[in-house]
PDB file of N, CA and C in Angstrom:
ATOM      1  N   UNK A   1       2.914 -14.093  20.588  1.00  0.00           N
ATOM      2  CA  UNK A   1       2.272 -13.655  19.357  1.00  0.00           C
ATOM      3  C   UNK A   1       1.393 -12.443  19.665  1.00  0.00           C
ATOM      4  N   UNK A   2       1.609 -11.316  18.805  1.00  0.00           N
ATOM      5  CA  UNK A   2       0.469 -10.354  18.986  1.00  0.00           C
ATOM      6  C   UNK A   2      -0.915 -10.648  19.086  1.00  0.00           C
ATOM      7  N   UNK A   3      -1.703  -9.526  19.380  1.00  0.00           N
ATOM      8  CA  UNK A   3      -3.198  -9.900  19.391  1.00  0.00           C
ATOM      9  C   UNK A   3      -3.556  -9.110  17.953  1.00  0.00           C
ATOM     10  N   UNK A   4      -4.329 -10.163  17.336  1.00  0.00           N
ATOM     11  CA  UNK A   4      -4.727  -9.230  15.906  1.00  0.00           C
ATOM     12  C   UNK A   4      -5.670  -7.917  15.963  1.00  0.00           C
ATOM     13  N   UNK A   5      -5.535  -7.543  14.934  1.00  0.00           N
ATOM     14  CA  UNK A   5      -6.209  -6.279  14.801  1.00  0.00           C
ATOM     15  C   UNK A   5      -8.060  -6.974  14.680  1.00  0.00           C
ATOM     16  N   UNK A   6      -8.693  -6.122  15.119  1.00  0.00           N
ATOM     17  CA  UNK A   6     -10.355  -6.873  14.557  1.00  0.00           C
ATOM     18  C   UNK A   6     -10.856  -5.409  14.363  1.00  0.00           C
ATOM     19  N   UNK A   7     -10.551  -4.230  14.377  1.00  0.00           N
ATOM     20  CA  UNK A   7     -11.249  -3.050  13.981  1.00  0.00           C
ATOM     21  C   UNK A   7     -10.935  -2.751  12.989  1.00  0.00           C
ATOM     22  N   UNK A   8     -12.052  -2.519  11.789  1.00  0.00           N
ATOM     23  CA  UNK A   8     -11.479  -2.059  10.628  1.00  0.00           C
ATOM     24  C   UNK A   8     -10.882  -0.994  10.564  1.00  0.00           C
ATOM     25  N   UNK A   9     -10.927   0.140  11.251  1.00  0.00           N
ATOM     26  CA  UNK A   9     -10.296   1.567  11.237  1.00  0.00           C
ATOM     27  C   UNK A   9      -8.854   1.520  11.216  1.00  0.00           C
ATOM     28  N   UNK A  10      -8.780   0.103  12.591  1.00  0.00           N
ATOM     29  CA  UNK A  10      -7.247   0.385  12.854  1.00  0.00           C
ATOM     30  C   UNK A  10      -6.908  -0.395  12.156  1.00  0.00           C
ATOM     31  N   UNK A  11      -7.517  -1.597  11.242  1.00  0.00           N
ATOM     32  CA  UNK A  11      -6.544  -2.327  10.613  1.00  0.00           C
ATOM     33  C   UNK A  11      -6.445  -1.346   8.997  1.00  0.00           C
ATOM     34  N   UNK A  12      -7.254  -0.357   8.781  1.00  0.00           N
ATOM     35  CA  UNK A  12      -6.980   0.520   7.165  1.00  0.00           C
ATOM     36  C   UNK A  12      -5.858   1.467   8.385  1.00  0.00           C
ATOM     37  N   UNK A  13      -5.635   2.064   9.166  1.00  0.00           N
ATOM     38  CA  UNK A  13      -4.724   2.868   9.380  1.00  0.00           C
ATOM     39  C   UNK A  13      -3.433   1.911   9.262  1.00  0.00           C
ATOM     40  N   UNK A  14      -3.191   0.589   9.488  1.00  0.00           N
ATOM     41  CA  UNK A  14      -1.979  -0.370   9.769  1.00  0.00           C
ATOM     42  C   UNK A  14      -1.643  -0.239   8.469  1.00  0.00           C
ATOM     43  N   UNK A  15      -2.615  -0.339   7.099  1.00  0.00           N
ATOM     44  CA  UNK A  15      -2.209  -1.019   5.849  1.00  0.00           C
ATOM     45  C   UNK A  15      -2.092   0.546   5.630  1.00  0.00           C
ATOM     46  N   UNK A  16      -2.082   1.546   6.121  1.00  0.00           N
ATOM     47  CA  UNK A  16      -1.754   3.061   5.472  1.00  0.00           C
ATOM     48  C   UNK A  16      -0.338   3.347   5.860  1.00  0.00           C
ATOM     49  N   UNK A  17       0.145   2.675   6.865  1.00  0.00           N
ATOM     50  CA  UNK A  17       1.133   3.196   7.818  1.00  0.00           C
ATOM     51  C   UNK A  17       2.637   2.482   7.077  1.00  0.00           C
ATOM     52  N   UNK A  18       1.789   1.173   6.745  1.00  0.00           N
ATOM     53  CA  UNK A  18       2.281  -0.022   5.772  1.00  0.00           C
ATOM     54  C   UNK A  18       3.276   0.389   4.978  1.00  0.00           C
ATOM     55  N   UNK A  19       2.497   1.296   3.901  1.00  0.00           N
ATOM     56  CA  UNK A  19       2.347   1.774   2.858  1.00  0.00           C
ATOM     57  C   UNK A  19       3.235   2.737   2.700  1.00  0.00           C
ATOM     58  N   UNK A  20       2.763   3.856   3.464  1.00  0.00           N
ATOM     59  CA  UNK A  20       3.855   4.747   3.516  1.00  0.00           C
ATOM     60  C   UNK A  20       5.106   4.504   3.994  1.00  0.00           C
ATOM     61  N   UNK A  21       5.208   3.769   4.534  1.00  0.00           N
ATOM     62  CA  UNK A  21       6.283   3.535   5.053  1.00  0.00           C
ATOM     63  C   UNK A  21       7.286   2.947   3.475  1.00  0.00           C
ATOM     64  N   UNK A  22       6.696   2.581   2.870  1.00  0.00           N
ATOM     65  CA  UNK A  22       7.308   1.611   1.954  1.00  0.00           C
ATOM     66  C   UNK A  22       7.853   2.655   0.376  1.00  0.00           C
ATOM     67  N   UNK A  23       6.867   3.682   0.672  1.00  0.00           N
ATOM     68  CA  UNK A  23       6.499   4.849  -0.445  1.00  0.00           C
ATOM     69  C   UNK A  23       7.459   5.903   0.275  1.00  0.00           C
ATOM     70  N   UNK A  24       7.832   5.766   1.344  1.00  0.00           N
ATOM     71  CA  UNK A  24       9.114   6.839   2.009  1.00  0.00           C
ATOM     72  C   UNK A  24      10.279   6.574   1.784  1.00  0.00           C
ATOM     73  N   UNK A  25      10.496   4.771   1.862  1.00  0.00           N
ATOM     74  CA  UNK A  25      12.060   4.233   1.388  1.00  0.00           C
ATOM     75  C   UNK A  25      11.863   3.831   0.204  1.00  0.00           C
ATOM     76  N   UNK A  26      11.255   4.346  -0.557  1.00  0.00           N
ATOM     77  CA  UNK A  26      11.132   3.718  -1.765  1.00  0.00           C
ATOM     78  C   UNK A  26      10.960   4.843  -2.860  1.00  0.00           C
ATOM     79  N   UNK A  27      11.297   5.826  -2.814  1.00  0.00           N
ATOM     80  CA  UNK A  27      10.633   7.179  -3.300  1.00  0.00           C
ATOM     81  C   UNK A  27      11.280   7.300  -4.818  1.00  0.00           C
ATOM     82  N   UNK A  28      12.241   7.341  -4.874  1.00  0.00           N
ATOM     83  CA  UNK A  28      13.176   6.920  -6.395  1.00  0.00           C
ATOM     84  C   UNK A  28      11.957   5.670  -7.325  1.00  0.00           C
ATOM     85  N   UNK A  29      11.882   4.752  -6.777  1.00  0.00           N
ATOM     86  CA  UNK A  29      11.012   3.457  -7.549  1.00  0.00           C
ATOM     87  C   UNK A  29       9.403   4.069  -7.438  1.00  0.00           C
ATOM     88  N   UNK A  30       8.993   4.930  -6.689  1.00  0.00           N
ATOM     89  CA  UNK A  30       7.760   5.588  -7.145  1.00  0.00           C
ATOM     90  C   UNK A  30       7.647   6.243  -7.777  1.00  0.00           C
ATOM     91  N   UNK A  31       8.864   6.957  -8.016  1.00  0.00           N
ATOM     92  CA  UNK A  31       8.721   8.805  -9.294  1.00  0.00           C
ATOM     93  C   UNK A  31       8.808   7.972 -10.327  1.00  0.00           C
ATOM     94  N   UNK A  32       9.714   6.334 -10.661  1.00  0.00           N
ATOM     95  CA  UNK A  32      10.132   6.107 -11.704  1.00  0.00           C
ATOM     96  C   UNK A  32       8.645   4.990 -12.125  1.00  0.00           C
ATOM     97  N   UNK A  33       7.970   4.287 -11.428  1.00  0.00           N
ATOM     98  CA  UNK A  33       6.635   3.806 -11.580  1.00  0.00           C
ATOM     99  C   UNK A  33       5.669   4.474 -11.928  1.00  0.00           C
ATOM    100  N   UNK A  34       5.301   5.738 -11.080  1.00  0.00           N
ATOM    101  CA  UNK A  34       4.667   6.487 -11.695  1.00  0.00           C
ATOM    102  C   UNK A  34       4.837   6.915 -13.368  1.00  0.00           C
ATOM    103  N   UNK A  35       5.814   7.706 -13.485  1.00  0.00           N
ATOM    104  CA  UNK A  35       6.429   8.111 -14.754  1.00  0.00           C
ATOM    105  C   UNK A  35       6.485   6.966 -15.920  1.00  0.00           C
ATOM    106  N   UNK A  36       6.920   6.059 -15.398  1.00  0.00           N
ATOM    107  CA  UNK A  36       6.781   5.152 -17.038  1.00  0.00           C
ATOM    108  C   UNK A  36       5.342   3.912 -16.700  1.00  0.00           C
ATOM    109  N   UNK A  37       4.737   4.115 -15.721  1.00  0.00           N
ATOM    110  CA  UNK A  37       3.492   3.162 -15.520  1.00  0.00           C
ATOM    111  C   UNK A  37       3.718   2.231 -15.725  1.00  0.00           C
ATOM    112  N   UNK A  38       4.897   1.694 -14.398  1.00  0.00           N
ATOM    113  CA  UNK A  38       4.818   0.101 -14.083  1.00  0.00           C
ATOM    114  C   UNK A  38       5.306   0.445 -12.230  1.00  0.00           C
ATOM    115  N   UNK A  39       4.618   0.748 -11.936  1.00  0.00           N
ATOM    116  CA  UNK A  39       4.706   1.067 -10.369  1.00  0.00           C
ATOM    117  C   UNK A  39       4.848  -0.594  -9.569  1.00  0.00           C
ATOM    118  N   UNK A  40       3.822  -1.179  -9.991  1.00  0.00           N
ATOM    119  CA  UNK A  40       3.309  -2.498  -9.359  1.00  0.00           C
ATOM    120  C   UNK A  40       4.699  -3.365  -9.789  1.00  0.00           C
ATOM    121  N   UNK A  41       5.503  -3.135 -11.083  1.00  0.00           N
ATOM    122  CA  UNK A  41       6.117  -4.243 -11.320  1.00  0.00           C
ATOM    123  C   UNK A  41       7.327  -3.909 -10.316  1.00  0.00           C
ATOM    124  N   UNK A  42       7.847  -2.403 -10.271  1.00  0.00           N
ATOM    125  CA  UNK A  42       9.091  -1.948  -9.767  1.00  0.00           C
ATOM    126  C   UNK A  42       8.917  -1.820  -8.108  1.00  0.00           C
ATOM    127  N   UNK A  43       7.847  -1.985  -7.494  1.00  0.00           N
ATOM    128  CA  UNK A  43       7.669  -2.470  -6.419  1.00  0.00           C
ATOM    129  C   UNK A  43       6.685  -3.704  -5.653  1.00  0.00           C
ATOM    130  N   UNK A  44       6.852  -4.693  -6.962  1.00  0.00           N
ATOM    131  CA  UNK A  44       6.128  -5.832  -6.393  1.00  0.00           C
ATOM    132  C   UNK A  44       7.055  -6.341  -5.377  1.00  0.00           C
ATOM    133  N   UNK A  45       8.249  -6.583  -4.755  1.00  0.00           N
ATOM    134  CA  UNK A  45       8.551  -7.008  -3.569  1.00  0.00           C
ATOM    135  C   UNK A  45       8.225  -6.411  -2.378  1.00  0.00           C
ATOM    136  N   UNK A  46       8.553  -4.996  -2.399  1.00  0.00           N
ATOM    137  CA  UNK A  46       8.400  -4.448  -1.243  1.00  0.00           C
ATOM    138  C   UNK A  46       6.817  -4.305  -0.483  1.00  0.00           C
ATOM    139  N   UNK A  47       6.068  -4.343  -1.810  1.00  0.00           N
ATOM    140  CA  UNK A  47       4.297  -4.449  -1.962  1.00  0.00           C
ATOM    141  C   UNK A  47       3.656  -5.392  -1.148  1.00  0.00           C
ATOM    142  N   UNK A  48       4.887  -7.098  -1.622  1.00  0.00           N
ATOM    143  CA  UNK A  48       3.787  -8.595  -0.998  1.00  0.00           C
ATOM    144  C   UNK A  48       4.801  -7.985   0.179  1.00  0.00           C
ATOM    145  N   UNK A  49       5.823  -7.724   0.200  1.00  0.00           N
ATOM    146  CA  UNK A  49       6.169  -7.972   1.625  1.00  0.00           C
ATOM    147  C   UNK A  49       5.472  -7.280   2.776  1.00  0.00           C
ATOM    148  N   UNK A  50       4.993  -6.108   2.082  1.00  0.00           N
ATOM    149  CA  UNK A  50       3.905  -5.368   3.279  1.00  0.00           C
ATOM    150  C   UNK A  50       2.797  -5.959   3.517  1.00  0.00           C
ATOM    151  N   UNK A  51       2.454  -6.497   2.318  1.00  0.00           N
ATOM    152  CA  UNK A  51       0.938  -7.579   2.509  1.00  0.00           C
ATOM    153  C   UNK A  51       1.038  -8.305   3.165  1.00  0.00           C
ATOM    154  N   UNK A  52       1.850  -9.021   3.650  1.00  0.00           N
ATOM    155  CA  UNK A  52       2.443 -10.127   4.756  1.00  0.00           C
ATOM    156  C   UNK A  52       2.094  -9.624   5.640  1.00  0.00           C
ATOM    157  N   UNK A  53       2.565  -8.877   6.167  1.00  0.00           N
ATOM    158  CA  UNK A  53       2.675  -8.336   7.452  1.00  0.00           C
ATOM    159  C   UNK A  53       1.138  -7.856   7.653  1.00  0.00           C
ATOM    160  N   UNK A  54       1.030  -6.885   6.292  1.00  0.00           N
ATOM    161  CA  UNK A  54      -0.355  -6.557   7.329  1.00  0.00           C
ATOM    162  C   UNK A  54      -1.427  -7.890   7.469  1.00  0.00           C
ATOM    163  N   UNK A  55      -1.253  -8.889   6.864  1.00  0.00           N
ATOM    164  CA  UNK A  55      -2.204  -9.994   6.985  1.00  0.00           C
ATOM    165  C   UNK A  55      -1.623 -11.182   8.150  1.00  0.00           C
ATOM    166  N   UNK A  56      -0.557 -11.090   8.189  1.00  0.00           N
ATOM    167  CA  UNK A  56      -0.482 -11.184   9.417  1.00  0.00           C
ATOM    168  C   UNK A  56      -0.890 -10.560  11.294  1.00  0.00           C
ATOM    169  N   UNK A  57      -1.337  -9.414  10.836  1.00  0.00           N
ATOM    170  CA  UNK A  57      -1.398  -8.377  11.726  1.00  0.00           C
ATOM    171  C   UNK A  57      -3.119  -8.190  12.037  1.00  0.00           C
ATOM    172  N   UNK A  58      -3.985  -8.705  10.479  1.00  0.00           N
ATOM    173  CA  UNK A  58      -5.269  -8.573  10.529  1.00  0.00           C
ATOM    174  C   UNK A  58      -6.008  -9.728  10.838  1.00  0.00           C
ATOM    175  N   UNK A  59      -7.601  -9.516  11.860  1.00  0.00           N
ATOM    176  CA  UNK A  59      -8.152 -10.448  11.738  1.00  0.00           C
ATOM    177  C   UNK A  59      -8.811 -11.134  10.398  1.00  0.00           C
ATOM    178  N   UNK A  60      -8.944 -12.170   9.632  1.00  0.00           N
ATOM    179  CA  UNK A  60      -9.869 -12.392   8.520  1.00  0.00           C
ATOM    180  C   UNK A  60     -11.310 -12.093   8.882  1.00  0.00           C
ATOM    181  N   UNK A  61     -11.229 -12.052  10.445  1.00  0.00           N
ATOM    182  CA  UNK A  61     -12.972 -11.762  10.460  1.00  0.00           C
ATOM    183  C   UNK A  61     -13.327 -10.540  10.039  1.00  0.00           C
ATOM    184  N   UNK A  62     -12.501  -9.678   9.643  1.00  0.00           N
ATOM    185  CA  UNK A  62     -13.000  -8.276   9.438  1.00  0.00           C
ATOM    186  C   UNK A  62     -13.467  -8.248   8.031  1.00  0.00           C
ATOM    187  N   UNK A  63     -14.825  -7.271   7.591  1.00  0.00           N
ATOM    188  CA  UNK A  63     -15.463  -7.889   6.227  1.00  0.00           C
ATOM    189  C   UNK A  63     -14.752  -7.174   5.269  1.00  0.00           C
ATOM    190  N   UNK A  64     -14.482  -7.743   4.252  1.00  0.00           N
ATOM    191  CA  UNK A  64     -13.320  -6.960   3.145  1.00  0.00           C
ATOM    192  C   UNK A  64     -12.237  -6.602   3.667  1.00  0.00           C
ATOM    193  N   UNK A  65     -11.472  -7.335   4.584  1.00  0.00           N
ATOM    194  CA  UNK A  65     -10.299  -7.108   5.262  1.00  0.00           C
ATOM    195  C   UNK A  65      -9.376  -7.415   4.238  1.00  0.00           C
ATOM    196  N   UNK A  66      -9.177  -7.926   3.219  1.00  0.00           N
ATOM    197  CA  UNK A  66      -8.291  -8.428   2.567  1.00  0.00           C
ATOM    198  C   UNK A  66      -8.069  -6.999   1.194  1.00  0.00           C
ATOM    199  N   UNK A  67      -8.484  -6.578   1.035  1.00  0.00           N
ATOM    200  CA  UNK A  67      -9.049  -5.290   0.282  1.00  0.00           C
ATOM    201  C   UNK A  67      -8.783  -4.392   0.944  1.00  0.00           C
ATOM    202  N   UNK A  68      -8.412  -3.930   2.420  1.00  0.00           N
ATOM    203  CA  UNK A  68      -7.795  -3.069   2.610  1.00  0.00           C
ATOM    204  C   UNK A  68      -6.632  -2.309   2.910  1.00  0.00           C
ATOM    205  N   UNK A  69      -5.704  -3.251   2.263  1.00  0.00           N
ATOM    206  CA  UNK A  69      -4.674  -3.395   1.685  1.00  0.00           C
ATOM    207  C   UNK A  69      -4.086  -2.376   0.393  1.00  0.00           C
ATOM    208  N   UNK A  70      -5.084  -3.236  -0.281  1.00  0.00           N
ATOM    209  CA  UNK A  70      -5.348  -2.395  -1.956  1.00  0.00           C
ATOM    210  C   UNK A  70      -5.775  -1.450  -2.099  1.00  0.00           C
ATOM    211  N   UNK A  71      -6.371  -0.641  -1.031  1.00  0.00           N
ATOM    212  CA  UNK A  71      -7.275   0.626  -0.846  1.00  0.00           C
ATOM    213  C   UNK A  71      -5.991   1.456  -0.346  1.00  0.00           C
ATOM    214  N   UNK A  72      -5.625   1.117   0.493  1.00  0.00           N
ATOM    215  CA  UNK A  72      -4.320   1.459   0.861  1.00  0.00           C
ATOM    216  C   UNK A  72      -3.172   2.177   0.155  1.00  0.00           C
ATOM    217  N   UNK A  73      -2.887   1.423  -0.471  1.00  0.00           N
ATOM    218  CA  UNK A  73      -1.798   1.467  -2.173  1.00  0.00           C
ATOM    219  C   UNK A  73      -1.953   2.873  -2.892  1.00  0.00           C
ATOM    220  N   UNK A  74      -3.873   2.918  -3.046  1.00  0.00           N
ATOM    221  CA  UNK A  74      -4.410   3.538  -4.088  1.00  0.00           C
ATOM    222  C   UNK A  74      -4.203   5.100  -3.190  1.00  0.00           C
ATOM    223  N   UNK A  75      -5.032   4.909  -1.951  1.00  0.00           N
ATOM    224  CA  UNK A  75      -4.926   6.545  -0.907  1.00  0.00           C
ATOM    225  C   UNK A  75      -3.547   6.890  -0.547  1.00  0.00           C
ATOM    226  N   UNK A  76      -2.629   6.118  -0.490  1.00  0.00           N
ATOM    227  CA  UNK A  76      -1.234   6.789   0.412  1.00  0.00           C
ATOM    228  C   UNK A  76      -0.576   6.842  -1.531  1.00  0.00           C
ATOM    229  N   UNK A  77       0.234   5.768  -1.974  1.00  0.00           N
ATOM    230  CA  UNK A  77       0.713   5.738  -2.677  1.00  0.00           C
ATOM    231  C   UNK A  77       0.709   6.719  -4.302  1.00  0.00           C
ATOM    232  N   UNK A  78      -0.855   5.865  -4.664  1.00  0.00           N
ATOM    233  CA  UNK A  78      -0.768   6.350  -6.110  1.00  0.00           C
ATOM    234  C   UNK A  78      -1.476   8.067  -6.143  1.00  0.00           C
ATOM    235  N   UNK A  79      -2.637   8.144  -5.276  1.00  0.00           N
ATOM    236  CA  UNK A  79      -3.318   9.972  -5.127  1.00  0.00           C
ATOM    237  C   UNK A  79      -2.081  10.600  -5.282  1.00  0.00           C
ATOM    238  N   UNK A  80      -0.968  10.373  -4.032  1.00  0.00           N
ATOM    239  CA  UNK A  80      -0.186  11.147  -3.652  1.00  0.00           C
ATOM    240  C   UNK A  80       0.616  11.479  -4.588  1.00  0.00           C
ATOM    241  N   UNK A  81       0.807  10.759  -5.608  1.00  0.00           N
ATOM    242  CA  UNK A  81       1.942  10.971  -6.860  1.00  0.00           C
ATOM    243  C   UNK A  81       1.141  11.498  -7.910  1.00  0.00           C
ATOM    244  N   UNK A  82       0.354  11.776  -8.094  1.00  0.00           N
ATOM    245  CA  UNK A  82      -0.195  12.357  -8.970  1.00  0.00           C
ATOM    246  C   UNK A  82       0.119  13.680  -8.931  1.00  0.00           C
ATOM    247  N   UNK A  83       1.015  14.574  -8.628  1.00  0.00           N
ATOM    248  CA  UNK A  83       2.064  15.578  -8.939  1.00  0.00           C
ATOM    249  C   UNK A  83       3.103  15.112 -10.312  1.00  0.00           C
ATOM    250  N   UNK A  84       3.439  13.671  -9.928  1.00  0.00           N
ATOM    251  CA  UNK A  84       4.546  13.601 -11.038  1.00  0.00           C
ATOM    252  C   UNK A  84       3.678  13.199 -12.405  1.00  0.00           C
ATOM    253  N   UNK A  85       4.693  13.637 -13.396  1.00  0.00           N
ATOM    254  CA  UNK A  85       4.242  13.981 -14.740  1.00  0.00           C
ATOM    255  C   UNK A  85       3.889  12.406 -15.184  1.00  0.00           C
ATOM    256  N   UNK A  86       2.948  12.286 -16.188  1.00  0.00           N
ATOM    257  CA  UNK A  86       2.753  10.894 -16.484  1.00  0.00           C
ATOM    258  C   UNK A  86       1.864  10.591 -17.332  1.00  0.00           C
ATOM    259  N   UNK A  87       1.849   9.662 -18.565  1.00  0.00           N
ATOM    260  CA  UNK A  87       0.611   9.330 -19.552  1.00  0.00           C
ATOM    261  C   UNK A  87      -0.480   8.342 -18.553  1.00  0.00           C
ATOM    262  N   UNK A  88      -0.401   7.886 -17.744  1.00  0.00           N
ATOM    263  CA  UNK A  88      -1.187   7.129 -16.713  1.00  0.00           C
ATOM    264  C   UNK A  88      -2.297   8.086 -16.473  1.00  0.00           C
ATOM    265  N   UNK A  89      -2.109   9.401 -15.964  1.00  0.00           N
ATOM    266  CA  UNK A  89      -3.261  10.911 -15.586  1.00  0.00           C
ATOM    267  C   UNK A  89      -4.240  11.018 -16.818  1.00  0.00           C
ATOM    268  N   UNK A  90      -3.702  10.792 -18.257  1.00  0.00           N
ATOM    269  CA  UNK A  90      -4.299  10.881 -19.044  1.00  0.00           C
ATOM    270  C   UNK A  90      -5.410  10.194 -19.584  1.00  0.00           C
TER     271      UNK A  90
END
């Protein structure tokens, strides 16, 4: 079994790395989430499945470790699309 993460730095870089990773094979279901504002529904699998992992990967002792996850989502994922056109910006 791995050794968990206990630094918060490296466990927000894990849930960034996560992320993108998921927002790279997934790029079609982000232009189309973005654009009609249901991002969360058209990638709720690929989403818990990263959450898995990174909570598998994190210590719980870390404070708001569970939240940096969701912070995650918001810096790699949703900033980054804010190029594509959308009533969501509005």
């Amino acid at each position: 079994m791995a050794k968990l993460v206990t630094n918060p730095e490296l466990a927000f870089r894990l849930a960034r790395a996560i992320v993108s990773d998921i927002a790279l094979y997934n790029q079609k279901k982000v232009r189309e989430g973005i654009e009609k504002d249901c991002i969360f529904d058209l990638l709720n699998d690929e989403l818990e499945e990263g959450r898995e992992l990174f909570c598998s990967r994190v210590s719980p002792e870390i404070p708001g470790w569970h939240h940096l996850y969701d912070r995650a989502i918001v810096d790699v994922m949703i900033k980054q699309a804010g190029r594509i056109e959308s009533n969501i910006w509005k």
